[in-house]
N, C-alpha and C. Protein backbone atom coordinates (compact mmCIF):
# COMPACT_ATOMS: atom_id res chain seq x y z
N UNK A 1 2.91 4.50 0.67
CA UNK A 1 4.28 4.56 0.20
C UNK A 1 4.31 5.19 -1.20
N UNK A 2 5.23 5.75 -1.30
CA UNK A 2 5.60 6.49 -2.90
C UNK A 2 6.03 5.61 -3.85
N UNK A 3 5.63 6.06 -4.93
CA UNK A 3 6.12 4.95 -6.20
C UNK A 3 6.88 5.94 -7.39
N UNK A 4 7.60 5.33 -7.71
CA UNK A 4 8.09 5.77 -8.81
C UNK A 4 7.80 4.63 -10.45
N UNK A 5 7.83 5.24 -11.46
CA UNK A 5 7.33 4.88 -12.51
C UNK A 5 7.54 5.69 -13.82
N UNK A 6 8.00 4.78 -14.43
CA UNK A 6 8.37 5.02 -15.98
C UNK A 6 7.36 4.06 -17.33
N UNK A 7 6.94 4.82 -18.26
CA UNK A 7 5.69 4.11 -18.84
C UNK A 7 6.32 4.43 -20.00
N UNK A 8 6.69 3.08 -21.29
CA UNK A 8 7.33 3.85 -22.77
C UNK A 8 6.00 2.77 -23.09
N UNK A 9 5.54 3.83 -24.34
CA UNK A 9 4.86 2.94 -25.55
C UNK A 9 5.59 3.62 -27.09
N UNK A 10 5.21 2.16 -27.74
CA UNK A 10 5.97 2.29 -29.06
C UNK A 10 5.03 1.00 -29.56
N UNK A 11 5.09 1.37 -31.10
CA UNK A 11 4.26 0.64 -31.94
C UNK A 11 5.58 0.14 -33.02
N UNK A 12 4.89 -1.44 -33.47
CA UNK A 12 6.03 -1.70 -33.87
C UNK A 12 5.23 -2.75 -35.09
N UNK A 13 5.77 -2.13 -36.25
CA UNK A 13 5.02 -3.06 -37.39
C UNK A 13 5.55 -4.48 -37.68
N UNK A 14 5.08 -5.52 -36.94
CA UNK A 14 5.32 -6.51 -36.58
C UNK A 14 4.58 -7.32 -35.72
N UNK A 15 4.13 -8.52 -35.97
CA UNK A 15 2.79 -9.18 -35.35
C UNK A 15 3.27 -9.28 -33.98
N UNK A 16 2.44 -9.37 -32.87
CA UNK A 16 2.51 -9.64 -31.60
C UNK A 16 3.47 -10.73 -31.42
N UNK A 17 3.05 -11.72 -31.51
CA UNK A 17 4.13 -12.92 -31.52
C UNK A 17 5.74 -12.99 -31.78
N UNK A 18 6.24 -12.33 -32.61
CA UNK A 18 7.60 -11.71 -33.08
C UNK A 18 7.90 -10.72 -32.36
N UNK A 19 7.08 -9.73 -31.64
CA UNK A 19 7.72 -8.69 -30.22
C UNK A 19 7.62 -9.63 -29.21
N UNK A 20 6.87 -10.74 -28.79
CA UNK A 20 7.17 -11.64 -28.01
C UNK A 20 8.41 -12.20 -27.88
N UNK A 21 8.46 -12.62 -29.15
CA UNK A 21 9.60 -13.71 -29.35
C UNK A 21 11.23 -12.23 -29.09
N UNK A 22 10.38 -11.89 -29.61
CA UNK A 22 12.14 -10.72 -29.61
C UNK A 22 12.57 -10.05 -28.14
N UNK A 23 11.58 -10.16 -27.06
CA UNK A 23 11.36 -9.48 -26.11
C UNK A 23 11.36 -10.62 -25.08
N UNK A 24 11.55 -12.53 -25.18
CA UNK A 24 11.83 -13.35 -24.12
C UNK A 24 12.68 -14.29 -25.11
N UNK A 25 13.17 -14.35 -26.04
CA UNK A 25 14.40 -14.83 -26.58
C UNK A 25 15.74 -14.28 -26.61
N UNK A 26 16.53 -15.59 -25.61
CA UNK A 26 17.87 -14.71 -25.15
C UNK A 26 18.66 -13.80 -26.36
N UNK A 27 19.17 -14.95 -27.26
CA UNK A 27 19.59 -14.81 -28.76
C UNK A 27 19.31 -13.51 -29.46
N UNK A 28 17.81 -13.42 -29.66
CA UNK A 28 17.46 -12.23 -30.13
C UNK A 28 17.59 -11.26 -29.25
N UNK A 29 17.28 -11.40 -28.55
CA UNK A 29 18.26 -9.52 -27.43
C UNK A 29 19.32 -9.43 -27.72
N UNK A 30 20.14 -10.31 -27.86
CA UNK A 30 21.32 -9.54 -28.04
C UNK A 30 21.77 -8.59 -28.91
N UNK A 31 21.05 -9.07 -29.87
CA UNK A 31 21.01 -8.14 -31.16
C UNK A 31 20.75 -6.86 -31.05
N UNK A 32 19.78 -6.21 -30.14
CA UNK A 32 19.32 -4.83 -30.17
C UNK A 32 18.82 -4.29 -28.63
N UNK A 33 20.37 -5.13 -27.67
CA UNK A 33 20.49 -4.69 -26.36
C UNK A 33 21.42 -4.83 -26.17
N UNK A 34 21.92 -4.40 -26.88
CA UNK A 34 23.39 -3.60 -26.81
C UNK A 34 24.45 -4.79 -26.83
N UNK A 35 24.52 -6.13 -26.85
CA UNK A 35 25.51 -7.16 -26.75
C UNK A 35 25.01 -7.74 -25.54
N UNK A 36 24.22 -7.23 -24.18
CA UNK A 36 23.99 -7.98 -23.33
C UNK A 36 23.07 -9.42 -23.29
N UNK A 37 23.49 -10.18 -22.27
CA UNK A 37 22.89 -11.45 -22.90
C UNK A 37 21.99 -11.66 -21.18
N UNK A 38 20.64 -12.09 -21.73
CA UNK A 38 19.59 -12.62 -20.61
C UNK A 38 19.46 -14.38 -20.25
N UNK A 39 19.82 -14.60 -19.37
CA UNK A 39 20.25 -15.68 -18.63
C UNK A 39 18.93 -16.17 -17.47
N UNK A 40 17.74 -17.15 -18.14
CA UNK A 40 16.64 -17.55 -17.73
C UNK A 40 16.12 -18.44 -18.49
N UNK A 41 14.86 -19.13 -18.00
CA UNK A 41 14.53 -20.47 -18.49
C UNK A 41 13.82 -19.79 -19.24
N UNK A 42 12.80 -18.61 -18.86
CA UNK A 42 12.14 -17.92 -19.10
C UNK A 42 10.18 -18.62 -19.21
N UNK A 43 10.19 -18.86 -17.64
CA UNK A 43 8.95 -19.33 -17.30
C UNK A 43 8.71 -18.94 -15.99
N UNK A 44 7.03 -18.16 -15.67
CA UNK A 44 6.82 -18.15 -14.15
C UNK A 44 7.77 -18.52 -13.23
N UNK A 45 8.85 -17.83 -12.31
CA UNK A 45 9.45 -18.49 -10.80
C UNK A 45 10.20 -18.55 -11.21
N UNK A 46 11.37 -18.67 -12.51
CA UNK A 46 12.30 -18.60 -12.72
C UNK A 46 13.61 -17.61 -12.42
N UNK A 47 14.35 -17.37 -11.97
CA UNK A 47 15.13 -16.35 -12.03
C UNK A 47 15.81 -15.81 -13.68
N UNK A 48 16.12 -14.51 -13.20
CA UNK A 48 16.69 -14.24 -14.68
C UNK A 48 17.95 -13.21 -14.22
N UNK A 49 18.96 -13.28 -14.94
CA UNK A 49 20.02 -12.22 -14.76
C UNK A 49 20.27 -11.29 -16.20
N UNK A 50 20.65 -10.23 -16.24
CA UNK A 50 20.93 -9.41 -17.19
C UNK A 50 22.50 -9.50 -17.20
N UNK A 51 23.34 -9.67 -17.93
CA UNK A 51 24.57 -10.03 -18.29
C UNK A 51 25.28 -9.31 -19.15
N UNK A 52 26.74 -8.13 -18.40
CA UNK A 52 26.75 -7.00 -19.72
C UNK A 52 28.29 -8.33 -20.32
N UNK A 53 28.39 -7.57 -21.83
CA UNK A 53 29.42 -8.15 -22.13
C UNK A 53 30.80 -9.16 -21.61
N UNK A 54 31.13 -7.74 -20.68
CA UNK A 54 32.16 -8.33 -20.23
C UNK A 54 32.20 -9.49 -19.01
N UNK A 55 30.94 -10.21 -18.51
CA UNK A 55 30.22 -11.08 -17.84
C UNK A 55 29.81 -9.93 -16.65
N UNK A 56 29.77 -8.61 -15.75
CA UNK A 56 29.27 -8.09 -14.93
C UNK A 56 27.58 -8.41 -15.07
N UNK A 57 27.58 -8.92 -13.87
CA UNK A 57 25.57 -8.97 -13.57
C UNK A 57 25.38 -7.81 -13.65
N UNK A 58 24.60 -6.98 -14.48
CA UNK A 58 23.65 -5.96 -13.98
C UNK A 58 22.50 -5.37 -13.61
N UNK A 59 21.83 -6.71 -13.41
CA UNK A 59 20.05 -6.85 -13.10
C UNK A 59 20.12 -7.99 -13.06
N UNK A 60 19.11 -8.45 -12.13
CA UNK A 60 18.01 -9.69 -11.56
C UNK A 60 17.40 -9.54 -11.06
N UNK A 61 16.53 -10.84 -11.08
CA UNK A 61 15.62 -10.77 -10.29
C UNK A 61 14.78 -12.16 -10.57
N UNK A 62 13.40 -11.94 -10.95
CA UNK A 62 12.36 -13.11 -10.91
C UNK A 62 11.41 -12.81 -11.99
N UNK A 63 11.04 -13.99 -12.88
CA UNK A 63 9.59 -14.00 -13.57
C UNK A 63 8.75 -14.34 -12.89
N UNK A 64 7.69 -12.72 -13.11
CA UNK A 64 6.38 -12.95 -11.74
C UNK A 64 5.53 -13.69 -12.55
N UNK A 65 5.57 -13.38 -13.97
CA UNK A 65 4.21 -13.46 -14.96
C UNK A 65 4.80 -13.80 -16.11
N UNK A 66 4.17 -14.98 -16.75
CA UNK A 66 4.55 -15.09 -17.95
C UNK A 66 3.52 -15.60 -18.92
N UNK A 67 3.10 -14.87 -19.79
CA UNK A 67 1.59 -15.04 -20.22
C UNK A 67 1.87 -14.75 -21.98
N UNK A 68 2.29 -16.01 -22.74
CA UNK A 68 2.71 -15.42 -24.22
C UNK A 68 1.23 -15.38 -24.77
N UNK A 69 1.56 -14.58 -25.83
CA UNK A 69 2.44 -13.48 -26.14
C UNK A 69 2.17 -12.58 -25.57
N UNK A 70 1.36 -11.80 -24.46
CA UNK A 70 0.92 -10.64 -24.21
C UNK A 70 1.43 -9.84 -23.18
N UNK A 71 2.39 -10.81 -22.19
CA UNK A 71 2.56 -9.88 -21.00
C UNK A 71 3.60 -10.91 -20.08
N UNK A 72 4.53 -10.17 -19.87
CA UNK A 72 5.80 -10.50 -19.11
C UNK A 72 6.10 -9.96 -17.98
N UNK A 73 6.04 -9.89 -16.91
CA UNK A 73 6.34 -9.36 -15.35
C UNK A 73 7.62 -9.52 -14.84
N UNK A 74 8.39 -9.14 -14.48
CA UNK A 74 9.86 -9.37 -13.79
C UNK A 74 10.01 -8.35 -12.43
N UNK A 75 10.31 -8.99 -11.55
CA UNK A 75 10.85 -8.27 -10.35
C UNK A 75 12.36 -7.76 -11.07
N UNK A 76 12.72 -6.55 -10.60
CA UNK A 76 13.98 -6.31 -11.24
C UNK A 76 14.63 -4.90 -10.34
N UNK A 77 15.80 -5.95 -10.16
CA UNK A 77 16.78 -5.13 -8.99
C UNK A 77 18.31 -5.13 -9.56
N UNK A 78 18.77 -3.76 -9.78
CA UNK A 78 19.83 -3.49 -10.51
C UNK A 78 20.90 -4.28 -9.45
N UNK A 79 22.15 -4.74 -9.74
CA UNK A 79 23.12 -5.58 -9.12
C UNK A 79 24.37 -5.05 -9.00
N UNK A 80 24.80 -3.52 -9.95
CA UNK A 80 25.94 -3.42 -10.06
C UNK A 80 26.32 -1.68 -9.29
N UNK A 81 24.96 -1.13 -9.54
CA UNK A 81 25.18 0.32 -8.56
C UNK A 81 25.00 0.14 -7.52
N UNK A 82 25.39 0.47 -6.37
CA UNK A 82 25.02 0.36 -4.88
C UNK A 82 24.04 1.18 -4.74
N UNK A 83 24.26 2.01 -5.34
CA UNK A 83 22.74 3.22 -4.67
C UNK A 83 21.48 2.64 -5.15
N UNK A 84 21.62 1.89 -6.64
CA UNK A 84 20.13 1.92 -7.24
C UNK A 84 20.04 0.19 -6.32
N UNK A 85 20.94 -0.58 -6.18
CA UNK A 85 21.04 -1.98 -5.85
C UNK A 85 20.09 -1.78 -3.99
N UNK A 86 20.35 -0.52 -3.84
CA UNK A 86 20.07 -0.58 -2.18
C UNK A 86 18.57 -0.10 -2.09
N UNK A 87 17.79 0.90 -3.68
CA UNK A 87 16.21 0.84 -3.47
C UNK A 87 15.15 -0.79 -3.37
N UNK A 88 16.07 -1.69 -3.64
CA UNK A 88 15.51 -3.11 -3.42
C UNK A 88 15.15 -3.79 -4.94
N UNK A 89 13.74 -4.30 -5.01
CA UNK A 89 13.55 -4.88 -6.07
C UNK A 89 12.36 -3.70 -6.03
N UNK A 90 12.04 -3.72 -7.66
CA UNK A 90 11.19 -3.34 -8.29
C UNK A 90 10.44 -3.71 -9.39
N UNK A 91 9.88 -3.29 -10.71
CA UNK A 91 8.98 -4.57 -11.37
C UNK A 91 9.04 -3.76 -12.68
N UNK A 92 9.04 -4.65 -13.43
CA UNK A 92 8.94 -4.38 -15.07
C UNK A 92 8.01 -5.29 -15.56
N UNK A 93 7.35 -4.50 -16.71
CA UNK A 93 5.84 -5.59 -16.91
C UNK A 93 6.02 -4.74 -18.75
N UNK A 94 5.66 -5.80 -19.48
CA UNK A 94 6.15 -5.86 -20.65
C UNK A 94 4.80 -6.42 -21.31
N UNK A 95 3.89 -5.61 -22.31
CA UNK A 95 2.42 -5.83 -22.91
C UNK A 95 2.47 -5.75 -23.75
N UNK A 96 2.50 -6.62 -24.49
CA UNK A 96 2.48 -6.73 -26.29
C UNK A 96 0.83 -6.95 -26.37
N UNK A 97 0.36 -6.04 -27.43
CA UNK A 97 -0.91 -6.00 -27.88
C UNK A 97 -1.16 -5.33 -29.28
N UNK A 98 -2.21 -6.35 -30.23
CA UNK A 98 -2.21 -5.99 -31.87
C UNK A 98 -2.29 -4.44 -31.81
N UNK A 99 -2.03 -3.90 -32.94
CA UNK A 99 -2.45 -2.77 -33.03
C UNK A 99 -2.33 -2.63 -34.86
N UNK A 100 -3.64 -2.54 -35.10
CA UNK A 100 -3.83 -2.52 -36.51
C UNK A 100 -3.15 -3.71 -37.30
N UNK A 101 -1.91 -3.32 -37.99
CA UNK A 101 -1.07 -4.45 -38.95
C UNK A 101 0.35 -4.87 -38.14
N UNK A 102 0.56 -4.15 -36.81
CA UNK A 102 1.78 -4.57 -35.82
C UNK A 102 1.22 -4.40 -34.46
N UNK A 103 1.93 -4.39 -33.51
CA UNK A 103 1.78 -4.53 -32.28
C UNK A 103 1.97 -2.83 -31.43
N UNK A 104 1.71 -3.01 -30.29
CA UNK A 104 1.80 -1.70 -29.17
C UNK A 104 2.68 -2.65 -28.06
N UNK A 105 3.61 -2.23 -28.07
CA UNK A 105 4.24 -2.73 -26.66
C UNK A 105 4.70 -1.28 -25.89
N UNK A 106 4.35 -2.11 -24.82
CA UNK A 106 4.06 -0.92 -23.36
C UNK A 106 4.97 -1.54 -22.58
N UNK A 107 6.14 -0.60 -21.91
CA UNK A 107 6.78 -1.10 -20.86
C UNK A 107 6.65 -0.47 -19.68
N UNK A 108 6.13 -1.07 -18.60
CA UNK A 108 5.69 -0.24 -17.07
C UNK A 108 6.98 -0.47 -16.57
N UNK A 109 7.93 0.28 -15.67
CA UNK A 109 8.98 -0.22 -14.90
C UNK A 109 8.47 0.96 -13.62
N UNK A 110 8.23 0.35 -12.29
CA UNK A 110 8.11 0.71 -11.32
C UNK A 110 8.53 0.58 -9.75
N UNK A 111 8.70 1.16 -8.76
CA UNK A 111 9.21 0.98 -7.75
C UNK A 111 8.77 1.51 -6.85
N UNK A 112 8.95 1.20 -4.91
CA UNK A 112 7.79 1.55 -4.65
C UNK A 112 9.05 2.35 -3.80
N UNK A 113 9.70 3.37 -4.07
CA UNK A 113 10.56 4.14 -4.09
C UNK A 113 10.41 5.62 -4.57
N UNK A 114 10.02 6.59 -3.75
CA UNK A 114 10.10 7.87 -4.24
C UNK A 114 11.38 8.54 -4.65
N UNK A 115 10.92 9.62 -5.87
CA UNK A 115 12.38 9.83 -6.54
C UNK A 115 13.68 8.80 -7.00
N UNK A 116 12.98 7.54 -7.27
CA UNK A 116 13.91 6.33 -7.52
C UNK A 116 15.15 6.34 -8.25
N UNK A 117 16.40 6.21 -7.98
CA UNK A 117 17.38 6.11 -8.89
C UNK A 117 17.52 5.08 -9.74
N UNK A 118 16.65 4.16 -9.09
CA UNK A 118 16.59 3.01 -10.78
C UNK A 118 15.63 3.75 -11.72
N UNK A 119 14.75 4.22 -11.21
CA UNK A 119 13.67 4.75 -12.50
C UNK A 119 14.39 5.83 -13.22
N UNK A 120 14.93 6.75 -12.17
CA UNK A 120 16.04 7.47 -13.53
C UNK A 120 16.61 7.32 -14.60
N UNK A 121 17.49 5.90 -13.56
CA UNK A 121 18.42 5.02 -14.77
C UNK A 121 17.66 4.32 -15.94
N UNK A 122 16.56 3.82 -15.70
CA UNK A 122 15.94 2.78 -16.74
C UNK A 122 15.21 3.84 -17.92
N UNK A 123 14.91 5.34 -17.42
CA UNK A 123 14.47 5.93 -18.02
C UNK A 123 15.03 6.46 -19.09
N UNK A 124 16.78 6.46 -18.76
CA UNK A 124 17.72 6.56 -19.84
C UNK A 124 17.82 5.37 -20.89
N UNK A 125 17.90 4.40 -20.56
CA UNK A 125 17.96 2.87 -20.82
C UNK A 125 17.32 2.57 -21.96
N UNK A 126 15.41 2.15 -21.52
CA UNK A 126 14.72 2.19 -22.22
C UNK A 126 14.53 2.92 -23.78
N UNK A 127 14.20 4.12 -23.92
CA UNK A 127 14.25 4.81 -25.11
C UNK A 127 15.04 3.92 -25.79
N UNK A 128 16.17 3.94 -25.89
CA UNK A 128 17.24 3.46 -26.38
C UNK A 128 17.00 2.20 -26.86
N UNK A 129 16.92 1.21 -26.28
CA UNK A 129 16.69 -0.69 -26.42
C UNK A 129 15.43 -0.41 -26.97
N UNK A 130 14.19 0.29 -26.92
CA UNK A 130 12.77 -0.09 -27.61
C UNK A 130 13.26 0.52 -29.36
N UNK A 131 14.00 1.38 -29.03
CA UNK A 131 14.02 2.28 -30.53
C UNK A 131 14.94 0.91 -31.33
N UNK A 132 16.02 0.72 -30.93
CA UNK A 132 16.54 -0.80 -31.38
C UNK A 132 15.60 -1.61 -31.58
N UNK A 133 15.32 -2.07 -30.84
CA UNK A 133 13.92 -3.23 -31.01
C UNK A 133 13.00 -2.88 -32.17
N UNK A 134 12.39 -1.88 -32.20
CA UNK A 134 11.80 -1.38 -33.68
C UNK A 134 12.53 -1.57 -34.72
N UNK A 135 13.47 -0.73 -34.88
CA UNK A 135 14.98 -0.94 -36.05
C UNK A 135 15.12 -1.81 -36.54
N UNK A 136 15.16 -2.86 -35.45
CA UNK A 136 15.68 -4.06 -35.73
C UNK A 136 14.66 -4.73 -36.38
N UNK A 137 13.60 -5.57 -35.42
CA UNK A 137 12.31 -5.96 -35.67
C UNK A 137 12.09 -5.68 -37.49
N UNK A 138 11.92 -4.30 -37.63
CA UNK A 138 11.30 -3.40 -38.69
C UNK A 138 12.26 -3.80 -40.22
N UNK A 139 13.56 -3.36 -40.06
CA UNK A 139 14.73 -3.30 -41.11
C UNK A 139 15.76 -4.27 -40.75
N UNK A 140 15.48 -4.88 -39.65
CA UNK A 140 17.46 -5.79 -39.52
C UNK A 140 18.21 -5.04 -38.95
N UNK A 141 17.99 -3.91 -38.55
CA UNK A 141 19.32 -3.13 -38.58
C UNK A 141 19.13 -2.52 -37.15
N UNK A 142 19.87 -2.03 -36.27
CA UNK A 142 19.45 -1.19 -34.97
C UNK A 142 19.76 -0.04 -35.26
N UNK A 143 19.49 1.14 -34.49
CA UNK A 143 19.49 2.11 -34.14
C UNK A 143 20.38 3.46 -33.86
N UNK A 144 20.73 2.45 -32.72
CA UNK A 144 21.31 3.07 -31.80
C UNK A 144 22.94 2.27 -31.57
């Protein structure tokens, strides 16, 4: 079967633990994901929903993996496009690792979907929320 796959790395001067915390704390996403709010216990088997402002679901799914600080797994199936909602579920895996005086976080988002229209979409997505996440993390301030 075909896969589709999107791979961002970004370095972020900031200890591992604090891209953890910024990357499975609901609170702190909101800050530098755009206003959306993540709705999970945030432990192995848990479900999680992505929540835009105006309450529309726009992702769920499941925590496959939850391993602090280093690595976060989520099944993740968009909820609000029909086209990308109908490639099924797919997986996002989230690797915080030192790197010198801050961290390397790596985001895999994949599907076992050729030419995927979620990987399109997330490919827009991403850039965007990691460059925030730095901004933020880095100065207080976002980005984007």
């Amino acid at each position: 079967m075909a896969e589709s796959r999107f791979v961002y790395v970004i370095y972020i001067r900031a200890v591992p633990q604090r891209v953890w915390d910024a990357v499975t704390t609901t609170e702190f996403m909101r800050n530098y994901f755009f206003g959306f709010t993540f709705d999970s216990e945030w432990k192995k088997g848990a479900p999680w929903r992505m929540i835009h402002p105006d309450g529309t679901v726009t992702d769920a799914g499941e925590i496959l993996e939850f391993n602090p600080p280093t690595r976060l797994e989520l099944s993740w199936r968009n909820e609000f496009r029909p086209e990308l909602k109908a490639e099924g579920y797919g997986r996002c895996v989230m690797a915080v690792e030192p790197a010198g005086e801050g961290s390397k976080l790596t985001v895999t988002h994949t599907i076992d979907v050729a030419n995927s229209k979620l990987i399109a979409a997330v490919s827009n997505g991403w850039p965007q929320i990691l460059s925030n996440l730095k901004s933020y993390l880095e100065t207080g301030q976002i980005a984007v």
